[in-house]
C-alpha atoms as a PDB file:
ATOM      1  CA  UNK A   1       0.000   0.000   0.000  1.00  0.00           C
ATOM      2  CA  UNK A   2       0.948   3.571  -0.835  1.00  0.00           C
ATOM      3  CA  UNK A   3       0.031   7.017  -1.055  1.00  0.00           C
ATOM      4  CA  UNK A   4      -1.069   9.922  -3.098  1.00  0.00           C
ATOM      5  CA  UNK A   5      -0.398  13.245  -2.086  1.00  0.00           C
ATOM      6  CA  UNK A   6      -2.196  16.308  -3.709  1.00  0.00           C
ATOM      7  CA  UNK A   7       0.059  19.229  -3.514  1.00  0.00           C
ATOM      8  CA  UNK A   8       0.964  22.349  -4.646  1.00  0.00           C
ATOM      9  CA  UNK A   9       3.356  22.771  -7.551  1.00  0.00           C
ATOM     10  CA  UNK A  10       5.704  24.674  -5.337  1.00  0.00           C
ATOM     11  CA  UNK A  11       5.950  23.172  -2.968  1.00  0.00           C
ATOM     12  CA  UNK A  12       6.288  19.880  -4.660  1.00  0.00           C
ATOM     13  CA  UNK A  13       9.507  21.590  -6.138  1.00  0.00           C
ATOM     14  CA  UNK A  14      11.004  22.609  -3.055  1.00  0.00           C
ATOM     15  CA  UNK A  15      10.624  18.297  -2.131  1.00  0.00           C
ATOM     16  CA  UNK A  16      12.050  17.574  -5.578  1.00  0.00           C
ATOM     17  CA  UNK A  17      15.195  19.973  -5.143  1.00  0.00           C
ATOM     18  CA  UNK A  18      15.803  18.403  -1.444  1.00  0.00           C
ATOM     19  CA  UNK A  19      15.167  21.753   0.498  1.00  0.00           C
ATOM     20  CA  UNK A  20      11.704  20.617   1.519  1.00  0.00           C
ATOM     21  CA  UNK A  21      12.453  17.666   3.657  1.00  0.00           C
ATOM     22  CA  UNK A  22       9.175  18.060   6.022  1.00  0.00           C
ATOM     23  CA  UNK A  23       5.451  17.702   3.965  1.00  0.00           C
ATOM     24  CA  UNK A  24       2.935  19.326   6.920  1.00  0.00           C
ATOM     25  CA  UNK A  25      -0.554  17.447   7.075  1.00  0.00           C
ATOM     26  CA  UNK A  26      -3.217  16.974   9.862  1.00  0.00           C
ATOM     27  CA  UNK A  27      -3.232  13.717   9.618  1.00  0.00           C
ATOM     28  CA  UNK A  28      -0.902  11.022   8.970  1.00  0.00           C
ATOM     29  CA  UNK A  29      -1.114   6.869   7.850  1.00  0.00           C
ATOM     30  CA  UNK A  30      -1.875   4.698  10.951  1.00  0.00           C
ATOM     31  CA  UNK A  31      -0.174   1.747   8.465  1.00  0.00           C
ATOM     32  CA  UNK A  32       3.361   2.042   7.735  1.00  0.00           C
ATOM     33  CA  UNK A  33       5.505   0.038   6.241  1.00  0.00           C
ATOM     34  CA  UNK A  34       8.823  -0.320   4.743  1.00  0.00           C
ATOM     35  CA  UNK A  35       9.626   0.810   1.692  1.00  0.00           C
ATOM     36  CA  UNK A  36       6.112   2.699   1.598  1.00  0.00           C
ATOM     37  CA  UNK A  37       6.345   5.584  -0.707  1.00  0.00           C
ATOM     38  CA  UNK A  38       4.417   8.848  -1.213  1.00  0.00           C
ATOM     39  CA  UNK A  39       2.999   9.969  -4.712  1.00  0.00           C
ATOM     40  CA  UNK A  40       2.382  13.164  -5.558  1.00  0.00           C
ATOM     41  CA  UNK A  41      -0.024  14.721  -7.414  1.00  0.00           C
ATOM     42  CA  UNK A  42       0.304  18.216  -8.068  1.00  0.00           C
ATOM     43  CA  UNK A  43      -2.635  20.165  -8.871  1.00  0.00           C
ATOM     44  CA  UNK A  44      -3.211  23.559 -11.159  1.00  0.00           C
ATOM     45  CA  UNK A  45      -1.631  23.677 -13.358  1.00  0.00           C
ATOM     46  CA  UNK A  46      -0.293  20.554 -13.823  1.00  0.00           C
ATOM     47  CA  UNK A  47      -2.680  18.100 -12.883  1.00  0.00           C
ATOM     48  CA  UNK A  48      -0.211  15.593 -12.687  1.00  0.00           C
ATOM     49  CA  UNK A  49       1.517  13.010 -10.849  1.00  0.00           C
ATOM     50  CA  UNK A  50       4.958  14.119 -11.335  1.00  0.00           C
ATOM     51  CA  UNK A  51       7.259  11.823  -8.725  1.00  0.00           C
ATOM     52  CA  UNK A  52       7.330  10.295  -5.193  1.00  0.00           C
ATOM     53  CA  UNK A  53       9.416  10.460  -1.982  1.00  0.00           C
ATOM     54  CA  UNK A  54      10.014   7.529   0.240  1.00  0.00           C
ATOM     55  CA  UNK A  55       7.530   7.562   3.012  1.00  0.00           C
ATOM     56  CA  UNK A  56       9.879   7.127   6.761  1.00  0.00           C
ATOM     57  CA  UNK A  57       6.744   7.706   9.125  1.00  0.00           C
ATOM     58  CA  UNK A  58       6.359  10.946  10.497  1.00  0.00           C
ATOM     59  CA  UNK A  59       8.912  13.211  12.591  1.00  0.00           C
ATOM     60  CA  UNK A  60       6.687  15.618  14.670  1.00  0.00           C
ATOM     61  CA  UNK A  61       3.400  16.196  16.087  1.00  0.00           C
ATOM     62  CA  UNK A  62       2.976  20.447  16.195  1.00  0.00           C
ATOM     63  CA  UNK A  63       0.165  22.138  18.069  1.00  0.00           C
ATOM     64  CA  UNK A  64       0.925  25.767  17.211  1.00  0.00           C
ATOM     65  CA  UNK A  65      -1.613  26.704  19.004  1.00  0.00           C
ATOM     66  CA  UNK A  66      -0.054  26.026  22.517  1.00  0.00           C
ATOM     67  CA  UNK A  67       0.776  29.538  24.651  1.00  0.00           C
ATOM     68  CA  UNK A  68       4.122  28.057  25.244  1.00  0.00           C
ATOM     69  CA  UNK A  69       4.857  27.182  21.619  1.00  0.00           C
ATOM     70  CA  UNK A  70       8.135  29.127  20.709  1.00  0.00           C
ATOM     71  CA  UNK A  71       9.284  29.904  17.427  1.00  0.00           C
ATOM     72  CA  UNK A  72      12.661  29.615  18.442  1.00  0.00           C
ATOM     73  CA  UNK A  73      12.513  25.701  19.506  1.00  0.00           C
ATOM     74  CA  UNK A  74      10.551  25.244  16.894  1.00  0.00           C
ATOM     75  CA  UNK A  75      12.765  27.036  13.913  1.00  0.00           C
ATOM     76  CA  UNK A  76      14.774  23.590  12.560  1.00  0.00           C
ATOM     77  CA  UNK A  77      11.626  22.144  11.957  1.00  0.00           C
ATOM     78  CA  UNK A  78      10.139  25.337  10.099  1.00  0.00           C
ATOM     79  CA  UNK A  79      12.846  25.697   8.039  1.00  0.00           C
ATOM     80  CA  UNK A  80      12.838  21.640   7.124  1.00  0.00           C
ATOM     81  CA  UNK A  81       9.107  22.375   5.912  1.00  0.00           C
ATOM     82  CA  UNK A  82       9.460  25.259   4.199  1.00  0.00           C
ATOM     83  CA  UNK A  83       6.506  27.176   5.331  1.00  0.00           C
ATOM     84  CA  UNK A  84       6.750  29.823   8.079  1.00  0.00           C
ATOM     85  CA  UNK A  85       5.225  29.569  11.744  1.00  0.00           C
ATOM     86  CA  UNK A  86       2.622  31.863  11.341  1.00  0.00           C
ATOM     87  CA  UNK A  87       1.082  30.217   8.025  1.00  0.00           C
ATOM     88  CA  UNK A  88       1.371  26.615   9.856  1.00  0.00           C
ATOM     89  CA  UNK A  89      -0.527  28.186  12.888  1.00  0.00           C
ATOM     90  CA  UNK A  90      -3.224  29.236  10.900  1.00  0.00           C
ATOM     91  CA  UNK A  91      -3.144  25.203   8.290  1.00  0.00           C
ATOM     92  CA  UNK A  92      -3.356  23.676  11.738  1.00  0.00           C
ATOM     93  CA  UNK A  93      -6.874  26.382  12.342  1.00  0.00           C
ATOM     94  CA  UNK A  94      -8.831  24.145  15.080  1.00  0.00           C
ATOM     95  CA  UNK A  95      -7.309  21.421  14.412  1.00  0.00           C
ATOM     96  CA  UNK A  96      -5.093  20.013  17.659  1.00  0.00           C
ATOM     97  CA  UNK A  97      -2.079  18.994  15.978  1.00  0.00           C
ATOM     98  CA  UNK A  98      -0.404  19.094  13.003  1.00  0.00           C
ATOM     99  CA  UNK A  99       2.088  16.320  11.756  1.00  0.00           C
ATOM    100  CA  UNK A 100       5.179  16.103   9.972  1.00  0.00           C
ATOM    101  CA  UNK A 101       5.770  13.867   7.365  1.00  0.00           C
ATOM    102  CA  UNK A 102       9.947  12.824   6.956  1.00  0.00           C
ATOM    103  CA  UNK A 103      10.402  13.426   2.905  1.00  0.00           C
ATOM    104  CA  UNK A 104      13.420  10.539   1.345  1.00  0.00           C
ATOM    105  CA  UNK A 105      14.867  10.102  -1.509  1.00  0.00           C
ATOM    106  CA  UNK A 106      12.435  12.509  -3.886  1.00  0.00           C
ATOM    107  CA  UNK A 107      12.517  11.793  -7.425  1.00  0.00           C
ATOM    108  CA  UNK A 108      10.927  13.325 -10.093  1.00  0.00           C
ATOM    109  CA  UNK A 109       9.275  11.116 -12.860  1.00  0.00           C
ATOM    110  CA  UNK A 110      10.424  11.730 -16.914  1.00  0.00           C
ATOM    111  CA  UNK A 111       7.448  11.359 -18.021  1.00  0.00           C
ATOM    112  CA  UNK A 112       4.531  12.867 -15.221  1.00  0.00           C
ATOM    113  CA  UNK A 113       1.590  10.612 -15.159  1.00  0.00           C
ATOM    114  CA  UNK A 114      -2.457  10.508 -15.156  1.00  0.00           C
ATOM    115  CA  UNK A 115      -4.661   9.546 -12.238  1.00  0.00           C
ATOM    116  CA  UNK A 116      -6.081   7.189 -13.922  1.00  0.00           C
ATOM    117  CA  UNK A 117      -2.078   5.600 -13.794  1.00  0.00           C
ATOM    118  CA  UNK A 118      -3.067   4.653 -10.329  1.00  0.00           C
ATOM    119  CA  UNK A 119      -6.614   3.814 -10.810  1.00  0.00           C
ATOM    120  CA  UNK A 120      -8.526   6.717  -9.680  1.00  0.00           C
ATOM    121  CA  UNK A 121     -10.369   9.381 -10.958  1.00  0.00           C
ATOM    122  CA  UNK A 122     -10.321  12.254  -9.086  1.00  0.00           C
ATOM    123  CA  UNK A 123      -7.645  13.999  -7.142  1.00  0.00           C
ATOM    124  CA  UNK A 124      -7.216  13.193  -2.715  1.00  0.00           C
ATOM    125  CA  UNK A 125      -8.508  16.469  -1.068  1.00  0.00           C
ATOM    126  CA  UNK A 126      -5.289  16.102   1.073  1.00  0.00           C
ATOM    127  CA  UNK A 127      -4.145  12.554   0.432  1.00  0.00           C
ATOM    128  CA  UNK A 128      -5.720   9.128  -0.128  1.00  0.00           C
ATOM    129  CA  UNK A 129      -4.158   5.226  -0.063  1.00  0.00           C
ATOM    130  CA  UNK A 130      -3.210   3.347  -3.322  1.00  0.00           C
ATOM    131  CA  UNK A 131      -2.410  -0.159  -3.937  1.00  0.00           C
ATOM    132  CA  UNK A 132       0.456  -0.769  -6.218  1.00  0.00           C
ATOM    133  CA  UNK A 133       3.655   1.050  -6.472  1.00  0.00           C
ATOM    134  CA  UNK A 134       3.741   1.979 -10.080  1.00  0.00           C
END
């Protein structure tokens, strides 16, 4: 079993250029497994699935939200995602975490591919399991 990620087309190249090494979601798999990898799809304007990263379990759960959050203690892991604390305070909203995905080995496919590729029709709102590696 795997995964397909919608994301946005930056920040999907910040992952493929290895300066993205944290992908932020509310939620996270409850089945891991080696070797479990991480498609994504990125959406407007490509509408594509354009590569993968190797999926490691996650690193960190975040409330952002806690009084005693600090930005400072917090920095490594805002810089690994790429997205500043104030714009992950306000992804996590009411939620009461927010969870940090590790990001391995991206690679970027030659050739992108349809969803259809990985027999579905219609893109994850956030991110969805898929059967085969492809």
């Amino acid at each position: 079993m795997n995964i397909l990620l919608s994301i946005k087309p930056k920040w999907a190249r910040l992952i493929y250029e290895g300066k993205k090494t944290i992908e932020w979601r509310k939620s996270t798999p409850n089945a891991y497994r080696p070797g479990m990898r991480v498609y994504l799809y990125e959406s407007a304007p490509v509408q594509k699935v354009t590569g993968y990263f190797d999926y490691q379990a996650f690193y960190a759960h975040l409330n952002c939200n806690r009084p005693e959050v600090n930005l400072k203690e917090i920095d490594d892991l805002v810089k690994q995602g790429c997205v500043p604390f104030e714009n992950l305070k306000a992804y996590q909203g009411n939620s009461d975490r927010i969870v940090g995905w590790i990001v391995k080995n991206p690679t970027k496919l030659d050739i992108p591919m349809d969803l259809e590729d990985f027999g579905i029709n219609q893109p994850p709102q956030s991110w969805c399991y898929i059967k085969e590696k492809i």
